[in-house]
C-alpha atoms as a PDB file:
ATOM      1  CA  UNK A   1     -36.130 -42.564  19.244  1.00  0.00           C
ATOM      2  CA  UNK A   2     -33.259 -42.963  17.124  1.00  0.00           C
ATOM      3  CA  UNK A   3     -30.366 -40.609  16.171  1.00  0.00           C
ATOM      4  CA  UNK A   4     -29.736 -41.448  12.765  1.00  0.00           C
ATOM      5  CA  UNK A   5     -32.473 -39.401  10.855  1.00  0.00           C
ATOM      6  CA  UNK A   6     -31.139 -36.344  12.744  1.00  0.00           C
ATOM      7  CA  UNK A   7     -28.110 -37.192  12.461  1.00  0.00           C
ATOM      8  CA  UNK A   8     -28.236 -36.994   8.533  1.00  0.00           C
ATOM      9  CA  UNK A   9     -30.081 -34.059   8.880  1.00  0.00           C
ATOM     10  CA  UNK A  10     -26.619 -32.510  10.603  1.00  0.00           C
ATOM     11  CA  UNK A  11     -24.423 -33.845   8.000  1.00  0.00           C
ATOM     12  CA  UNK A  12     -26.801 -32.515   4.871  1.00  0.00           C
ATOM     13  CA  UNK A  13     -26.652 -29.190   6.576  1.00  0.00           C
ATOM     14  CA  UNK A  14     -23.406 -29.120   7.147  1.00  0.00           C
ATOM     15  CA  UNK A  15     -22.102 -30.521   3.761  1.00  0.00           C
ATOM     16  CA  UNK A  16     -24.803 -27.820   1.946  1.00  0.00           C
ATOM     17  CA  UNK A  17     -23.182 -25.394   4.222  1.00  0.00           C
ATOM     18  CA  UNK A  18     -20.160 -25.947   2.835  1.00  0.00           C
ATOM     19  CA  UNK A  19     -20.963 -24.993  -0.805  1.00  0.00           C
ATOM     20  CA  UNK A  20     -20.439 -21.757  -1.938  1.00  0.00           C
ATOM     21  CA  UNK A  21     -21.385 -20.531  -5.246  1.00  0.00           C
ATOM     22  CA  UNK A  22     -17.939 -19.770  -7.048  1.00  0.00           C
ATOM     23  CA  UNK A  23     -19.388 -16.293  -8.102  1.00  0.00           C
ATOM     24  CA  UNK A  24     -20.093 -15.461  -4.282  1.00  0.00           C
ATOM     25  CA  UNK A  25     -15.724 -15.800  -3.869  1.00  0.00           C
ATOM     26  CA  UNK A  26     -13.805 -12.602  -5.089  1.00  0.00           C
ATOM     27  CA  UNK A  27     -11.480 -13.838  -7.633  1.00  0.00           C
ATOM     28  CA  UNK A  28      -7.497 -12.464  -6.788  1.00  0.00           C
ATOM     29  CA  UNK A  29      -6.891  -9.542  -9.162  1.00  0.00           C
ATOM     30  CA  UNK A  30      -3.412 -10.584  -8.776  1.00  0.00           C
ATOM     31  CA  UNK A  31      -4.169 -14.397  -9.628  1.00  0.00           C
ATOM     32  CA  UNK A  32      -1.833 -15.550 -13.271  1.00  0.00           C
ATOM     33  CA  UNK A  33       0.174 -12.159 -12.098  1.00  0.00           C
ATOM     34  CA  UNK A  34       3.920 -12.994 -11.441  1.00  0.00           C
ATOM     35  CA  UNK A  35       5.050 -11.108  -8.024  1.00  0.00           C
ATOM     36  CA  UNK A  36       8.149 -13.230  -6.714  1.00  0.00           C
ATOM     37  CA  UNK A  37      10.986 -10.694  -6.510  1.00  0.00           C
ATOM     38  CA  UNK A  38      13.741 -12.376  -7.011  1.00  0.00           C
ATOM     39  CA  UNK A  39      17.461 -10.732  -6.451  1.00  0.00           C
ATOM     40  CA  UNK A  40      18.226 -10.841 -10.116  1.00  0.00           C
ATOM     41  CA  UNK A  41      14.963  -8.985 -10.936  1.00  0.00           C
ATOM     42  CA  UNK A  42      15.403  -6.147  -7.942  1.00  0.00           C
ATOM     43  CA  UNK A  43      18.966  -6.185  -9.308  1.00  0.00           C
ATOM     44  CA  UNK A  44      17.720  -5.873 -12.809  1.00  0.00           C
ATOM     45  CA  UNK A  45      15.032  -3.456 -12.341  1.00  0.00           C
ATOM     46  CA  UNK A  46      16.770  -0.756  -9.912  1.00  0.00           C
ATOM     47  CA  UNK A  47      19.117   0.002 -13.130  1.00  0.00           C
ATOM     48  CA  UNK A  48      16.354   0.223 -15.259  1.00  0.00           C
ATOM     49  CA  UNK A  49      14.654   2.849 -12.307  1.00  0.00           C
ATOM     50  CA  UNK A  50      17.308   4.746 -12.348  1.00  0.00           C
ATOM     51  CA  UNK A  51      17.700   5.126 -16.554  1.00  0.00           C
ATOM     52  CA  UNK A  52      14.782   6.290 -16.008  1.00  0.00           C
ATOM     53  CA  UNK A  53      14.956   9.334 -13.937  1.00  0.00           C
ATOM     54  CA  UNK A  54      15.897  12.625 -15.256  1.00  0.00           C
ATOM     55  CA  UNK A  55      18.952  12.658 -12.517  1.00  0.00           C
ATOM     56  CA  UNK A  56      22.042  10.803 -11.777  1.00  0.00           C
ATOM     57  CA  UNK A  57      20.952   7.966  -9.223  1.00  0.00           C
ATOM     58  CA  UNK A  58      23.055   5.079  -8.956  1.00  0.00           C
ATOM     59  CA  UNK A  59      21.115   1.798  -9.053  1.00  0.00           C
ATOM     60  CA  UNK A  60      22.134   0.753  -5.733  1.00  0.00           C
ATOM     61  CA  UNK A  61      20.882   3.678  -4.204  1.00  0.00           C
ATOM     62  CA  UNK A  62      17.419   2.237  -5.998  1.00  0.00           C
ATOM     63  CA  UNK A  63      15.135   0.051  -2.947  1.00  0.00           C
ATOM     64  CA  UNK A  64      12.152  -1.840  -5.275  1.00  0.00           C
ATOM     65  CA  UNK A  65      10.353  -3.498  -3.075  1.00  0.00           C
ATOM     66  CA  UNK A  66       7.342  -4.925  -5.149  1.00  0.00           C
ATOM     67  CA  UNK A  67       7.357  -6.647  -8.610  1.00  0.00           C
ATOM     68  CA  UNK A  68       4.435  -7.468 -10.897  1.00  0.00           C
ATOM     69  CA  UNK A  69       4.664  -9.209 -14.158  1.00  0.00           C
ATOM     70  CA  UNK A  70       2.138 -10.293 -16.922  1.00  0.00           C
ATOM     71  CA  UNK A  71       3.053 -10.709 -20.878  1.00  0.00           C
ATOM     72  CA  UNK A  72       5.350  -7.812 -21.412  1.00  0.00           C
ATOM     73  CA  UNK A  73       4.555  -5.690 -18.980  1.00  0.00           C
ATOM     74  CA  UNK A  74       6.634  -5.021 -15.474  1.00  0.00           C
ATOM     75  CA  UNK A  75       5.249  -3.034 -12.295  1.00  0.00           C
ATOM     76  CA  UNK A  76       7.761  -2.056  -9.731  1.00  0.00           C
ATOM     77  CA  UNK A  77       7.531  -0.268  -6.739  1.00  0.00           C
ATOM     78  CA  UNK A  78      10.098   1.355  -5.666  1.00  0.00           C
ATOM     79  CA  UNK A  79      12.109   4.122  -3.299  1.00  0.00           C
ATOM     80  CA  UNK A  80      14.173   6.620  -4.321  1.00  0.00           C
ATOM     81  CA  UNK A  81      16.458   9.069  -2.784  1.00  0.00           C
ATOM     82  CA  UNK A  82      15.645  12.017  -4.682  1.00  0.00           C
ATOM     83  CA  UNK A  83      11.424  11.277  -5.000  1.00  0.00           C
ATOM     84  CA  UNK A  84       8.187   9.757  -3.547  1.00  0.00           C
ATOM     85  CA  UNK A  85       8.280   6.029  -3.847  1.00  0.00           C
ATOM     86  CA  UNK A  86       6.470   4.937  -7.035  1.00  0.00           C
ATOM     87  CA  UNK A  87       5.483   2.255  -9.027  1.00  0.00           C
ATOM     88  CA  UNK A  88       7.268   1.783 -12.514  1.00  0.00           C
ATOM     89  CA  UNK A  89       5.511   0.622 -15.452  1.00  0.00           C
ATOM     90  CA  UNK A  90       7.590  -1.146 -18.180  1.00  0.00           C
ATOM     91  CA  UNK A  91       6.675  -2.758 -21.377  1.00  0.00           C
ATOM     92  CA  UNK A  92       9.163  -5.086 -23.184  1.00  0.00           C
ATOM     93  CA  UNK A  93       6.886  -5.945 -26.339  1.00  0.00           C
ATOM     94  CA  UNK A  94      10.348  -4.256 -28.408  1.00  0.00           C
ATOM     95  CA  UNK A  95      12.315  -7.095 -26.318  1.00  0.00           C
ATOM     96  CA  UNK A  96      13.604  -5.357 -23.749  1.00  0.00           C
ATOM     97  CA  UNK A  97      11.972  -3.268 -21.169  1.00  0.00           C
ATOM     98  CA  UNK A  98      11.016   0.339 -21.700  1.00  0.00           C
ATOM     99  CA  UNK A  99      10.347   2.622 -19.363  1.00  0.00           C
ATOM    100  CA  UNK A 100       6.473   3.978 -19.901  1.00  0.00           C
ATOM    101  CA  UNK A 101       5.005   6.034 -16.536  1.00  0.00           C
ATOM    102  CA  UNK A 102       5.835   6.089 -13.106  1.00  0.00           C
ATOM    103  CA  UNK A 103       2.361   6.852 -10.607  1.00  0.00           C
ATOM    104  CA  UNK A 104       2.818   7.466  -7.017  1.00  0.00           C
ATOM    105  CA  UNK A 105       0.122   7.943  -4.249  1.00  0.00           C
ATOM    106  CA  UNK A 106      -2.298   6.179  -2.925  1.00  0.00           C
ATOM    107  CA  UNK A 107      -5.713   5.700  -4.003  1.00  0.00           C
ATOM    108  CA  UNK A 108      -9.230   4.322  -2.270  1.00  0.00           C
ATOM    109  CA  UNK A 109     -10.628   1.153  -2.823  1.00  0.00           C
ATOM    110  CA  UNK A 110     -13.616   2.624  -5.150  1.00  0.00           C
ATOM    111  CA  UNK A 111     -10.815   4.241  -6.887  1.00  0.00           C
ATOM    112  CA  UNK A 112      -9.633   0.641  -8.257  1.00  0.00           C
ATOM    113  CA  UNK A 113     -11.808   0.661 -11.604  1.00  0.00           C
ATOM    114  CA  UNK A 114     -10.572   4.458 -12.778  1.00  0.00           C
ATOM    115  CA  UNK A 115      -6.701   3.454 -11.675  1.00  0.00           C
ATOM    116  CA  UNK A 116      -6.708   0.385 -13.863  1.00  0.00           C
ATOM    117  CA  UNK A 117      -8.134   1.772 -16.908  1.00  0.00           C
ATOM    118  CA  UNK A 118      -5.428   4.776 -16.487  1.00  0.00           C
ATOM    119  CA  UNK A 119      -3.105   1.472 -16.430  1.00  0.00           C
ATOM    120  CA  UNK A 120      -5.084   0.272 -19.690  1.00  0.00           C
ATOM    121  CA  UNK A 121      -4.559   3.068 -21.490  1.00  0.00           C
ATOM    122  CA  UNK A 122      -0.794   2.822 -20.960  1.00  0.00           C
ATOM    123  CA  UNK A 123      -0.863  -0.393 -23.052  1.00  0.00           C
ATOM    124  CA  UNK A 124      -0.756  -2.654 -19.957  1.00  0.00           C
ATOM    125  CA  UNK A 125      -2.698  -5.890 -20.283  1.00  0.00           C
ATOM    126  CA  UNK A 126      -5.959  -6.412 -18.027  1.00  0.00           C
ATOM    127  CA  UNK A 127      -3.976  -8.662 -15.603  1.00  0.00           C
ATOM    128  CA  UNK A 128      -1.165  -6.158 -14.459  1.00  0.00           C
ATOM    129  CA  UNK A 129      -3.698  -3.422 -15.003  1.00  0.00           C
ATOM    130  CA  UNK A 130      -6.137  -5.288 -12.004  1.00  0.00           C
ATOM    131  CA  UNK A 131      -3.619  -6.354 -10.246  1.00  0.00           C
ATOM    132  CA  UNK A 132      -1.838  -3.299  -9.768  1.00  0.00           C
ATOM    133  CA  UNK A 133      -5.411  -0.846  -9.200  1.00  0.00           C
ATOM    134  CA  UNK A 134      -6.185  -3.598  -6.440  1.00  0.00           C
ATOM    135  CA  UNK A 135      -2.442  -2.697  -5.115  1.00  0.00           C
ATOM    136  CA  UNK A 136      -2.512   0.595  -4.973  1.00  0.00           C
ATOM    137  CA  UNK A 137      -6.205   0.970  -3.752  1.00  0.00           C
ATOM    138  CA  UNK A 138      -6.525   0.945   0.296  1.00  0.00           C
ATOM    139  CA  UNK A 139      -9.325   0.253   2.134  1.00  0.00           C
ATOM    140  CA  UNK A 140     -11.888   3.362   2.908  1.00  0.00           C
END
């Protein structure tokens, strides 16, 4: 008897196996979301952390760790020596970066929706809005 037909069969199975509905793949809520921090933007965006705070912190004394930008809007996350780490929201739609909220914590995963549209109603755009909710949001 010969191998071919079964063969075939093997292949077709394994090709078919091998196509996955694009809806069935969770798109990256960070995807068209710039994150490379650089050491001009950590440099950059400490100073604009600590302009921010109501006391005298020296920018170098300013860790961020994580950057986010879409459009306009910035997200950074960083440590401070006076405060709970947080994550900075900026908007430079005037041309420059202004300082808007700062939210610390941590959040659960079905949290995600309700963190984003507190993001949303900020002014951030969907992108850094998703991508930052998905951040924030740990596993249950």
């Amino acid at each position: 008897m010969p191998k071919f037909p079964t063969l075939f069969v093997a292949i077709g199975l394994s090709v078919g196996a091998l196509q996955i509905p694009q809806h069935a793949v969770a798109a990256d809520p960070c995807g068209g979301v710039d994150t490379k921090l650089t050491s001009q933007r950590k440099s950059e965006f400490a100073k604009l952390v600590a302009k921010s705070l109501d006391q005298n912190i020296r920018p170098s004394r300013v860790d961020v760790q994580e950057f986010m930008q879409s459009g306009t809007w910035t997200v950074v996350y960083a440590e401070l020596p006076v405060a709970d780490p947080g994550y900075f929201f900026f908007d430079a739609s005037s041309g420059r970066p202004v300082f808007k909220e700062v939210w610390g914590g941590v959040a659960e995963k079905g949290e995600a929706p309700e963190i984003a549209r507190w993001a949303r109603d900020l002014g951030a755009n969907k992108a850094i809005s998703s991508c930052f909710a998905d951040t924030v949001a740990v596993a249950e």
